[in-house]
N, C-alpha and C. Protein backbone atom coordinates (compact mmCIF):
# COMPACT_ATOMS: atom_id res chain seq x y z
N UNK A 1 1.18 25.35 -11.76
CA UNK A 1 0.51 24.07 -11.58
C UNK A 1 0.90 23.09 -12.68
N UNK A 2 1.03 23.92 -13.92
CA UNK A 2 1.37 23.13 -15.01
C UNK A 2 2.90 22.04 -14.87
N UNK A 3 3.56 22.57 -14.12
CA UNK A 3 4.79 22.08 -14.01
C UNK A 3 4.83 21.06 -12.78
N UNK A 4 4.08 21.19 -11.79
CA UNK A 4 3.31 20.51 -10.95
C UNK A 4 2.93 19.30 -11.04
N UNK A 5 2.29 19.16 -11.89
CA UNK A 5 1.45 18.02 -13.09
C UNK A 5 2.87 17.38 -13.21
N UNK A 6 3.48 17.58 -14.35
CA UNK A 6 4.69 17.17 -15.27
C UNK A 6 5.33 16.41 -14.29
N UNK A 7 6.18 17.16 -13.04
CA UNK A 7 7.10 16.67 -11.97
C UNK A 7 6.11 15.10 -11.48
N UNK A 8 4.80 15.43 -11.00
CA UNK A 8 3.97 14.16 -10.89
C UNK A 8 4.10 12.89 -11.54
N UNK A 9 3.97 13.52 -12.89
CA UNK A 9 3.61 12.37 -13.96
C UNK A 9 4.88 11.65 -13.53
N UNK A 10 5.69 12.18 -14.03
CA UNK A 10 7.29 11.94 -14.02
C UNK A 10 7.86 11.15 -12.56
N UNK A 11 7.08 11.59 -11.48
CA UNK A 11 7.47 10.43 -10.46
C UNK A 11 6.84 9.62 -10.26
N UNK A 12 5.27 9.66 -11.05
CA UNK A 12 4.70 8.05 -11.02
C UNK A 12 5.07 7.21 -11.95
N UNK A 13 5.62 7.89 -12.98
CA UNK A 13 6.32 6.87 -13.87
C UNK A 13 7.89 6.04 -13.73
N UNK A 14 8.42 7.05 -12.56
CA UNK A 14 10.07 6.46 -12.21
C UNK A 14 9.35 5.34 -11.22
N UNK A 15 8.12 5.41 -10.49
CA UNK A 15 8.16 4.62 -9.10
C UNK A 15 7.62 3.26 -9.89
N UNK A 16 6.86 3.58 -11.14
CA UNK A 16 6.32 2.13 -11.74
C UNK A 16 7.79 1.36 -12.04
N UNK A 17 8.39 2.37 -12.78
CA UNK A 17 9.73 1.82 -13.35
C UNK A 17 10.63 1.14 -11.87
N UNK A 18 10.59 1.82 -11.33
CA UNK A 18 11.70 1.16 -9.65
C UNK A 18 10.47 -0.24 -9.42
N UNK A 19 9.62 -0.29 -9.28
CA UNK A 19 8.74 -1.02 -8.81
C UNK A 19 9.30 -2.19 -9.87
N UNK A 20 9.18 -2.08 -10.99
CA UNK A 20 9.89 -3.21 -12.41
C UNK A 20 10.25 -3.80 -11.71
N UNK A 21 11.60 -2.85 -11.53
CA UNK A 21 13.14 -3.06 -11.54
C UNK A 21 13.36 -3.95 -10.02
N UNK A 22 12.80 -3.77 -8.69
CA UNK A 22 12.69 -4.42 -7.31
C UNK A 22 12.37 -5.73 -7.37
N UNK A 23 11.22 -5.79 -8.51
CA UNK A 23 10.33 -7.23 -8.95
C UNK A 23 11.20 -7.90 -9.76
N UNK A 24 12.53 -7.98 -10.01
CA UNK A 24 13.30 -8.51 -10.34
C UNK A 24 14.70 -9.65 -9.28
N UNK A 25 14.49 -9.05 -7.96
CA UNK A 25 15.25 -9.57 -6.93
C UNK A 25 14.04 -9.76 -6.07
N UNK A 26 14.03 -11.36 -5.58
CA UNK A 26 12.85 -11.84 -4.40
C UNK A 26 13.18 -10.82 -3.15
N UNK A 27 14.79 -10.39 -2.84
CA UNK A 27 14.83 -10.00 -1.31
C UNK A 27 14.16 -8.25 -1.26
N UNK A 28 13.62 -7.75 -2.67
CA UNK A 28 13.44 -6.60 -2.90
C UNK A 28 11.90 -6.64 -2.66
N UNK A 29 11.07 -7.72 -2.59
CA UNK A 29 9.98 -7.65 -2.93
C UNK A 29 8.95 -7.72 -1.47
N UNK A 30 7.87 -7.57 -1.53
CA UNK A 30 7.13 -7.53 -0.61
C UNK A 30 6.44 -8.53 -0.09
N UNK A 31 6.14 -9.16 -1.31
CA UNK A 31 5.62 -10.75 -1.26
C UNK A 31 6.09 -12.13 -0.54
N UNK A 32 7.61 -11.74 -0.10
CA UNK A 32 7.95 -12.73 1.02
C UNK A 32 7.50 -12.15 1.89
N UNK A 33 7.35 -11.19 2.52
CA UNK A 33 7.13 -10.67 3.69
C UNK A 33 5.29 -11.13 3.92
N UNK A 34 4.47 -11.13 3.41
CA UNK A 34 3.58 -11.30 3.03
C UNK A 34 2.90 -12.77 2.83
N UNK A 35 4.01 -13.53 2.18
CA UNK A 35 4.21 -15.07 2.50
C UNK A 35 4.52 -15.77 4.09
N UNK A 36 5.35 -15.28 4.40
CA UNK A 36 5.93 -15.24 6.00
C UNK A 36 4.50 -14.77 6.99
N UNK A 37 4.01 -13.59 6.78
CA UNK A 37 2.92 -13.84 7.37
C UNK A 37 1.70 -14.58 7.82
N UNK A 38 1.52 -14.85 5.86
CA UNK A 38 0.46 -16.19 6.12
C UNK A 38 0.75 -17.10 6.63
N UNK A 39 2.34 -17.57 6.42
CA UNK A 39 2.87 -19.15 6.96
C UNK A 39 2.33 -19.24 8.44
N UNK A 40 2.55 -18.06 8.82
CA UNK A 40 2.98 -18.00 10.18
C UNK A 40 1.56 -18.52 10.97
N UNK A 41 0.05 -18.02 10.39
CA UNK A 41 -1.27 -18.09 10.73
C UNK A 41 -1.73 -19.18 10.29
N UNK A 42 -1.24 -19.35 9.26
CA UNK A 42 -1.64 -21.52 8.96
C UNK A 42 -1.14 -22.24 9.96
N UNK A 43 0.37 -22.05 10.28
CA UNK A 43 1.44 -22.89 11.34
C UNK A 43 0.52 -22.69 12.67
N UNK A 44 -0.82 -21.83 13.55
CA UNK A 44 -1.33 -21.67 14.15
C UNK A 44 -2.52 -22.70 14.06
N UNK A 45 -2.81 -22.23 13.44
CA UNK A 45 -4.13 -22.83 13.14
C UNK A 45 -4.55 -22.44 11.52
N UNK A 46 -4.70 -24.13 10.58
CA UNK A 46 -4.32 -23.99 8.98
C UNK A 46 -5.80 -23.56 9.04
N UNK A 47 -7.14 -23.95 9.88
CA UNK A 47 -8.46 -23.79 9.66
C UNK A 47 -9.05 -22.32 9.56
N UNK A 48 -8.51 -21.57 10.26
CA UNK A 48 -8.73 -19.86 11.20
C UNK A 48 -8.65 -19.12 9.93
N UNK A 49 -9.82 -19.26 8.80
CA UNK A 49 -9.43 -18.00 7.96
C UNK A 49 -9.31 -16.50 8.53
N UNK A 50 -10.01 -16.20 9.79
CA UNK A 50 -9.89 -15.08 10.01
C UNK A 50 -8.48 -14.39 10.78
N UNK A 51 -7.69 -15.60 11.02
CA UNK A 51 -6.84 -15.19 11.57
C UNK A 51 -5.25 -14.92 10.78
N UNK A 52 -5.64 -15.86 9.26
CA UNK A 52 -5.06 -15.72 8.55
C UNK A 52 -5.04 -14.32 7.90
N UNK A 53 -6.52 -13.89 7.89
CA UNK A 53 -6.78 -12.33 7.23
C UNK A 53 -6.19 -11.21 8.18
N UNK A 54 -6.20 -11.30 9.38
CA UNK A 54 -5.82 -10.58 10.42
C UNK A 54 -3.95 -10.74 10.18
N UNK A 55 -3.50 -11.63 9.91
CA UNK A 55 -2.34 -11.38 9.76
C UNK A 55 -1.51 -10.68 8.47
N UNK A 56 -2.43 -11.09 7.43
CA UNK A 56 -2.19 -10.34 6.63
C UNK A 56 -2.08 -9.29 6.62
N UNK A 57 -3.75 -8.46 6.78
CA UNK A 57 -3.75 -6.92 7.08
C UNK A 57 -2.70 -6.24 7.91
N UNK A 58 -2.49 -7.17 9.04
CA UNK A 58 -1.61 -6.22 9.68
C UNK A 58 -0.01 -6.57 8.72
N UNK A 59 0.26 -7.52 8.50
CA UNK A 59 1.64 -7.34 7.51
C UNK A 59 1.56 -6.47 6.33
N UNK A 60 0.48 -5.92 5.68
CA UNK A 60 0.68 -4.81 4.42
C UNK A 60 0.42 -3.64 5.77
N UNK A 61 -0.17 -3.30 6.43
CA UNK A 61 -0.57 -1.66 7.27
C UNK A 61 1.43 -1.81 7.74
N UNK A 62 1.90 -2.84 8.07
CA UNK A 62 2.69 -2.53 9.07
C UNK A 62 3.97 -1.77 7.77
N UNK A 63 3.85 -2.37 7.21
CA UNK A 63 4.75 -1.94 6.28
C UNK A 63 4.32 -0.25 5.34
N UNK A 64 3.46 0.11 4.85
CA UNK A 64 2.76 0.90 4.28
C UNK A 64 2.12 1.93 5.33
N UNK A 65 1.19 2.11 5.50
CA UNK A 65 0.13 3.14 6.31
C UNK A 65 0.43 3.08 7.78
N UNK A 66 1.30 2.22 8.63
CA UNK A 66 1.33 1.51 10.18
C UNK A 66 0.76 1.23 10.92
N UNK A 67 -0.75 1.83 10.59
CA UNK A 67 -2.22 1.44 11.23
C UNK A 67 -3.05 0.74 10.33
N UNK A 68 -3.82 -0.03 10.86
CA UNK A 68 -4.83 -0.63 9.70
C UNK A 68 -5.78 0.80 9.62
N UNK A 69 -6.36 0.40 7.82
CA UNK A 69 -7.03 1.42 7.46
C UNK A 69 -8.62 0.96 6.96
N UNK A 70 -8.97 2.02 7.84
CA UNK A 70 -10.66 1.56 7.77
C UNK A 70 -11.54 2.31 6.51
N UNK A 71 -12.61 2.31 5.85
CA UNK A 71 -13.13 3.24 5.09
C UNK A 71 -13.87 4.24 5.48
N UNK A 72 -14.24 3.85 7.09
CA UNK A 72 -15.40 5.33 7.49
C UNK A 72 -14.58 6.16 7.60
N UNK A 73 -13.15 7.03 7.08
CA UNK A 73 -12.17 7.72 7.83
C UNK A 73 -12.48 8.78 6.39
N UNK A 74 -12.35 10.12 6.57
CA UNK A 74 -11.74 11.02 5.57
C UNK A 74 -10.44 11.35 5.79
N UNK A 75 -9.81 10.70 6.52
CA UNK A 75 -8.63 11.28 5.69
C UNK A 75 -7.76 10.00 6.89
N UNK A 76 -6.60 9.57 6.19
CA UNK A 76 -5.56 8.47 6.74
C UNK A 76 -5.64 8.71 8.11
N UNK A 77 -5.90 7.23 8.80
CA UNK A 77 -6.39 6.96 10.10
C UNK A 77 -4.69 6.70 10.97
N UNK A 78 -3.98 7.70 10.82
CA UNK A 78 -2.88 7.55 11.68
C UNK A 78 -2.17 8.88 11.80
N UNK A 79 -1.88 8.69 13.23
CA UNK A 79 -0.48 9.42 13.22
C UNK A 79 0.66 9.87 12.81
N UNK A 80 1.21 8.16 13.19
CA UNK A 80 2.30 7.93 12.31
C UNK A 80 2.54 7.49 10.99
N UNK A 81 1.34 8.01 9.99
CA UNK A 81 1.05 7.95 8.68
C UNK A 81 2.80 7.24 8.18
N UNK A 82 3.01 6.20 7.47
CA UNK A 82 3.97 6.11 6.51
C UNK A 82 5.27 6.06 7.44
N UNK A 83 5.03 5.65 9.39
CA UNK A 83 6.31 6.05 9.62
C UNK A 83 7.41 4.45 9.82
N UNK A 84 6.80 3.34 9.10
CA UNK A 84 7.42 2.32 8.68
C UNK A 84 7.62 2.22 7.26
N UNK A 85 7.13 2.70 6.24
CA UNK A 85 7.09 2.47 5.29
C UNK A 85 8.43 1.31 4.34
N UNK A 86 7.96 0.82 3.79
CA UNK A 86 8.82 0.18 2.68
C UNK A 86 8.74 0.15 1.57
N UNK A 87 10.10 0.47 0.31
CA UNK A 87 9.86 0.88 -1.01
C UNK A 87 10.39 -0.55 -1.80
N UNK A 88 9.13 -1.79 -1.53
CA UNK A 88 9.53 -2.99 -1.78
C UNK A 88 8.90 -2.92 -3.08
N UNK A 89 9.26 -3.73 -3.93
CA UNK A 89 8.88 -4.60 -5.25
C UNK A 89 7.48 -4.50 -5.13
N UNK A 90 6.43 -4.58 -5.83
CA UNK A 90 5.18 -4.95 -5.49
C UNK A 90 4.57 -3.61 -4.73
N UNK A 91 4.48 -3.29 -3.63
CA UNK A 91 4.24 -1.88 -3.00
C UNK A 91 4.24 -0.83 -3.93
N UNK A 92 5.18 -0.70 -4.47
CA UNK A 92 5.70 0.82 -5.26
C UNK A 92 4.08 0.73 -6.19
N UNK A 93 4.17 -0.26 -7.18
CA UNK A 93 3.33 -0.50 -8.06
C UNK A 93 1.80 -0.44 -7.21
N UNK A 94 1.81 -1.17 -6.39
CA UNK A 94 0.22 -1.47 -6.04
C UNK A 94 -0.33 -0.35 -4.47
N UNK A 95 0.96 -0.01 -3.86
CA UNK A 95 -0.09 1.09 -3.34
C UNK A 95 0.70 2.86 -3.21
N UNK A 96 2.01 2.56 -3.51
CA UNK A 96 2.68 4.00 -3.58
C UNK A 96 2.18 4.92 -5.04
N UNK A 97 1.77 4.21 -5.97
CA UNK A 97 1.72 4.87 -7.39
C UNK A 97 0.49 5.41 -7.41
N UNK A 98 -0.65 4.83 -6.95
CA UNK A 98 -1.92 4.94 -6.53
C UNK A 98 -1.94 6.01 -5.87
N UNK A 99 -0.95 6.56 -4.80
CA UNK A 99 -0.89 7.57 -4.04
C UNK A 99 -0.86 8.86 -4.62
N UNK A 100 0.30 8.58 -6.07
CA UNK A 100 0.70 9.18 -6.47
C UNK A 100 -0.18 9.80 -7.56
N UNK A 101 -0.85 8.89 -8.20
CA UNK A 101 -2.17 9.41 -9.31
C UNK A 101 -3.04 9.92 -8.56
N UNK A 102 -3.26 10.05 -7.24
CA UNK A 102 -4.39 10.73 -6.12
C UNK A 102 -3.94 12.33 -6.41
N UNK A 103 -2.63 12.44 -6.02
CA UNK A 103 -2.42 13.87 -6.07
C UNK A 103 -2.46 14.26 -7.39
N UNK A 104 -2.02 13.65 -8.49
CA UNK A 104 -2.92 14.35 -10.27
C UNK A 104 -4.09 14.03 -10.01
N UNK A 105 -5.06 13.39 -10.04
CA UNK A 105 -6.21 13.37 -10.17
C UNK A 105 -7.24 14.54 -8.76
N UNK A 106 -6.53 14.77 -7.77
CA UNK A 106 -7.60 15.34 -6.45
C UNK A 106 -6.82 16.78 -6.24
N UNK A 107 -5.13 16.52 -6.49
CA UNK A 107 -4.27 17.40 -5.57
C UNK A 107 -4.75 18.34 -5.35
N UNK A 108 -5.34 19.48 -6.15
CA UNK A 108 -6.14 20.94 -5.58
C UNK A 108 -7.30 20.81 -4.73
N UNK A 109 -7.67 19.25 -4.42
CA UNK A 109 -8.90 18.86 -3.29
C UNK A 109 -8.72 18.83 -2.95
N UNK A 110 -8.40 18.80 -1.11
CA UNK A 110 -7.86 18.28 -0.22
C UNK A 110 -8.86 17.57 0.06
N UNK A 111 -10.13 17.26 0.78
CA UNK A 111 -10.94 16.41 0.77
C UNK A 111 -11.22 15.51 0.06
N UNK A 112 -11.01 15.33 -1.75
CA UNK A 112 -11.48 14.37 -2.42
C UNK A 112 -9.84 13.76 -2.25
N UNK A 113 -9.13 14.37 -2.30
CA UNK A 113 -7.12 14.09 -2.36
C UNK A 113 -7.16 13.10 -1.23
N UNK A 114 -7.45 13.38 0.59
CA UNK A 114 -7.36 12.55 1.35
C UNK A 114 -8.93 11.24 1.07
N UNK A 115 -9.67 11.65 0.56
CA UNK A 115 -10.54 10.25 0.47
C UNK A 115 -9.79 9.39 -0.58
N UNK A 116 -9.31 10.12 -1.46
CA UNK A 116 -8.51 9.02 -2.89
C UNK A 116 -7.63 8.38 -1.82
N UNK A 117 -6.24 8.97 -0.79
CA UNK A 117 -5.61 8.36 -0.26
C UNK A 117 -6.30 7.07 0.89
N UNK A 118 -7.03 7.25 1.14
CA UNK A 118 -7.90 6.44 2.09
C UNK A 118 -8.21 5.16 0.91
N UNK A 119 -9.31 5.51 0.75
CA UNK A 119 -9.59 4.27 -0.65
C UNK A 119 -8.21 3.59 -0.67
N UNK A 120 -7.36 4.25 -1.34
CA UNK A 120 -6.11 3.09 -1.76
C UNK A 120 -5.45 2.44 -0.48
N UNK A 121 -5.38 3.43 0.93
CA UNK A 121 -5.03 2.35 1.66
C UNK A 121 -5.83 1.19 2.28
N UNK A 122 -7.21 1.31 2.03
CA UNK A 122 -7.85 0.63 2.44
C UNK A 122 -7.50 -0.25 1.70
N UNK A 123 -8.18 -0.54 -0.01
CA UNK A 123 -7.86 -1.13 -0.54
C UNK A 123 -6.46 -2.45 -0.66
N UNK A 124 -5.74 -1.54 -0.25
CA UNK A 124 -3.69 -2.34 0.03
C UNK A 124 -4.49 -3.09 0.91
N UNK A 125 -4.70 -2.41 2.33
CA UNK A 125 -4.48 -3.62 3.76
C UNK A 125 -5.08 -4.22 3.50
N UNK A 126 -6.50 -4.42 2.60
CA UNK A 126 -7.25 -5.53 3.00
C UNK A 126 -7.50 -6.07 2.17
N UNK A 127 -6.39 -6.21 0.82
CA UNK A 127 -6.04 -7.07 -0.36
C UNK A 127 -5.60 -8.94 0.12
N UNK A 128 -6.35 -9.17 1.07
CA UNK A 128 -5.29 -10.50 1.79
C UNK A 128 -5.56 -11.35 0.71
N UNK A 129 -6.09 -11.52 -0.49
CA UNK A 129 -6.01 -12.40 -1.61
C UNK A 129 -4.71 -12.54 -2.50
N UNK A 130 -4.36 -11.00 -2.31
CA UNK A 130 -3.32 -11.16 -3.87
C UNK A 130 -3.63 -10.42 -4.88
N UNK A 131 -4.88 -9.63 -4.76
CA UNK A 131 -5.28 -8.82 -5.83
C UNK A 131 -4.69 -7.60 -6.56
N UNK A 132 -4.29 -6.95 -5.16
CA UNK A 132 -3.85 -5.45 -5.27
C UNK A 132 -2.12 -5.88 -4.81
């Protein structure tokens, strides 16, 4: 287990580091994609906050988790868990690393392991501010 740990540490620290390194080129990053979304729900209607939020969420799930993620769930509300995923600028840092401190902090849980993963995806999709 001890070595377990180590290999962990060691890939949440390369994915912070790639995450840097992505946030250095705009076409690497997540945040156009994310921009493009909102444009797209203002260009609809600039008034519709909710439709603006709705586009959001679904532009981080579509990319990350592929389903939107709810909190009543124990454990990731999809199938196709991760089967779009993208290892953009911004992502790595704000919801892949998170993933990654779940399994040091829960990994011998499986129940507290999939609620940590839940939390953080919840958290991602329904960041439509900019926070996470």
């Amino acid at each position: 287990q001890h070595e377990a740990v180590k290999a962990a540490r060691l890939v949440l620290s390369m994915t912070l580091g790639a995450d840097a390194l992505l946030c250095t080129e705009t076409s690497f990053m997540s945040r156009p994609w994310l921009d493009m979304a909102e444009a797209l729900a203002l260009s609809i209607d600039p008034a519709d906050k909710a439709l603006r939020t709705s586009f959001l969420v679904q532009a981080r799930s579509q990319t990350t988790t592929w389903a939107v993620q709810v909190p009543r769930s124990a454990r990731p509300d999809s199938q196709n868990l991760d089967y779009a995923n993208k290892q953009w600028g911004g992502q790595l840092a704000q919801f892949y690393a998170p993933r990654h401190q779940c399994y040091l902090d829960y990994g011998q849980n499986r129940t507290a392991f999939n609620q940590c993963l839940v939390n953080g995806a919840v958290a991602w999709n329904q960041d439509v501010d900019g926070t996470n």
